[in-house]
Protein backbone atom coordinates (compact mmCIF):
# COMPACT_ATOMS: atom_id res chain seq x y z
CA UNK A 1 34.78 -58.03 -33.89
CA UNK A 2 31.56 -60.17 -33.48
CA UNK A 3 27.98 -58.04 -34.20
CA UNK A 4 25.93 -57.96 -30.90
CA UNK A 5 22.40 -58.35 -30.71
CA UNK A 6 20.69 -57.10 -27.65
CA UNK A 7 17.49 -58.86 -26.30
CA UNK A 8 14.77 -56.08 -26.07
CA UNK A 9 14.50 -56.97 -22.08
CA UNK A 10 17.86 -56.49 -21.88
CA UNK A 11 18.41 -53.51 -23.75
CA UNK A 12 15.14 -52.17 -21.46
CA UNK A 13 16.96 -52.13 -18.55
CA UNK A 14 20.27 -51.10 -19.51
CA UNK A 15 18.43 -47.69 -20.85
CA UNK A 16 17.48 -47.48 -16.96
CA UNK A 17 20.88 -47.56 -15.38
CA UNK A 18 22.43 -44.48 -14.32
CA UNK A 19 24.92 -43.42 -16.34
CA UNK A 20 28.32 -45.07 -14.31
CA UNK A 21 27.05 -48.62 -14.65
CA UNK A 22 25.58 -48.01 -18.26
CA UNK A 23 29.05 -46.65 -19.48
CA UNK A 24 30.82 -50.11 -17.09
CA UNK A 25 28.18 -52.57 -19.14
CA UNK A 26 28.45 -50.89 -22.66
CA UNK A 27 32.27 -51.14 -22.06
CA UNK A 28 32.05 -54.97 -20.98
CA UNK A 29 29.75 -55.85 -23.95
CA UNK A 30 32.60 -53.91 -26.15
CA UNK A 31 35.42 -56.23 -24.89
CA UNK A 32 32.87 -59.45 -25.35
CA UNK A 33 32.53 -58.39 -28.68
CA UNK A 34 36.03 -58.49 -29.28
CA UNK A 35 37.09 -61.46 -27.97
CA UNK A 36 34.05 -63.43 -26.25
CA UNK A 37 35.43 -66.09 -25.30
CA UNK A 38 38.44 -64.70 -23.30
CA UNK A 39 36.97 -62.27 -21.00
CA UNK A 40 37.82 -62.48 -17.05
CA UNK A 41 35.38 -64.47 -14.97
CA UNK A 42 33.87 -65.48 -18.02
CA UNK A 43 31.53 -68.40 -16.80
CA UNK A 44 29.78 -71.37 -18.66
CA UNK A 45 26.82 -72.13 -17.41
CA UNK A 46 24.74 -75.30 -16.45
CA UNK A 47 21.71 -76.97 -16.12
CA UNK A 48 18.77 -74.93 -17.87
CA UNK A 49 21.18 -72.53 -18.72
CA UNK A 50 23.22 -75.13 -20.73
CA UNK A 51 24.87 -73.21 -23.91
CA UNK A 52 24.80 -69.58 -22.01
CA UNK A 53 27.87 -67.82 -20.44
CA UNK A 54 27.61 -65.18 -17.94
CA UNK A 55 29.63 -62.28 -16.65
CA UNK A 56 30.06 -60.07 -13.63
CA UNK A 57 29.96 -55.97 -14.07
CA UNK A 58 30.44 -54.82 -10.85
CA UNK A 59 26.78 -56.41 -8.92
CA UNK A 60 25.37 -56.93 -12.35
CA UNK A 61 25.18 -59.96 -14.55
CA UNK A 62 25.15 -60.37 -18.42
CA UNK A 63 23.88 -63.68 -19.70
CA UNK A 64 24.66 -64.44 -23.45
CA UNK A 65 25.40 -66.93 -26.31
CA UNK A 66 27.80 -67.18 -28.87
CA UNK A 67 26.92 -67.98 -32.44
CA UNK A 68 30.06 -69.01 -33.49
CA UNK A 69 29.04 -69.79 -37.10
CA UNK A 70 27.23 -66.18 -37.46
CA UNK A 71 29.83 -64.77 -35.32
CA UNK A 72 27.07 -62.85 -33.34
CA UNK A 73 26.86 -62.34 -29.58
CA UNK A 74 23.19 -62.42 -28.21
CA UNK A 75 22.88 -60.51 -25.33
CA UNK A 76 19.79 -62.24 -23.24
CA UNK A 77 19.94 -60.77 -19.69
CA UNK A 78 21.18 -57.76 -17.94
CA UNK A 79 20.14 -57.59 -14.48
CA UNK A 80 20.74 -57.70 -10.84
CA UNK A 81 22.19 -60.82 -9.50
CA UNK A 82 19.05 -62.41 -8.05
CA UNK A 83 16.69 -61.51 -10.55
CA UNK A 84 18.95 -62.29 -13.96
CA UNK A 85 18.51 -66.01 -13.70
CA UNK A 86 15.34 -66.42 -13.60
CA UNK A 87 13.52 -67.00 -16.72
């Protein structure tokens, strides 16, 4: 199981969530952990993005990299689907 490191934005606003879609993220970022690389709708993404992945939780979106050497997951963005991407 890869360590995950959660940006301080990130973990900001997943302290806010009510407790349904806390529980639904903190279970997603479990099964990343485990296996990051092989979790449904798992997208790469592109352009300024190039290097992050993203996933869907229900209408919210978890951005994050893969240290593969470190085996570490970084956790960058939590967030509503409009405002995640921008930077």
């Amino acid at each position: 199981m890869s360590r995950v490191v959660v940006h301080k934005r990130a973990a900001k606003f997943l302290e806010n969530l009510p407790i349904p879609a806390k529980t639904r993220i903190k279970s997603a970022l479990s099964q990343l952990a485990s296996d990051p690389f092989n979790y449904p709708g798992l997208i790469r993404m592109a352009g300024d993005w190039t290097g992050y992945y993203r996933i869907r939780v229900g209408s919210l979106r978890i951005i994050f990299w893969f240290d593969e050497n470190e085996d570490i997951l970084y956790i960058d963005h939590i967030g509503n689907r409009g405002d995640v991407y921008k930077k």
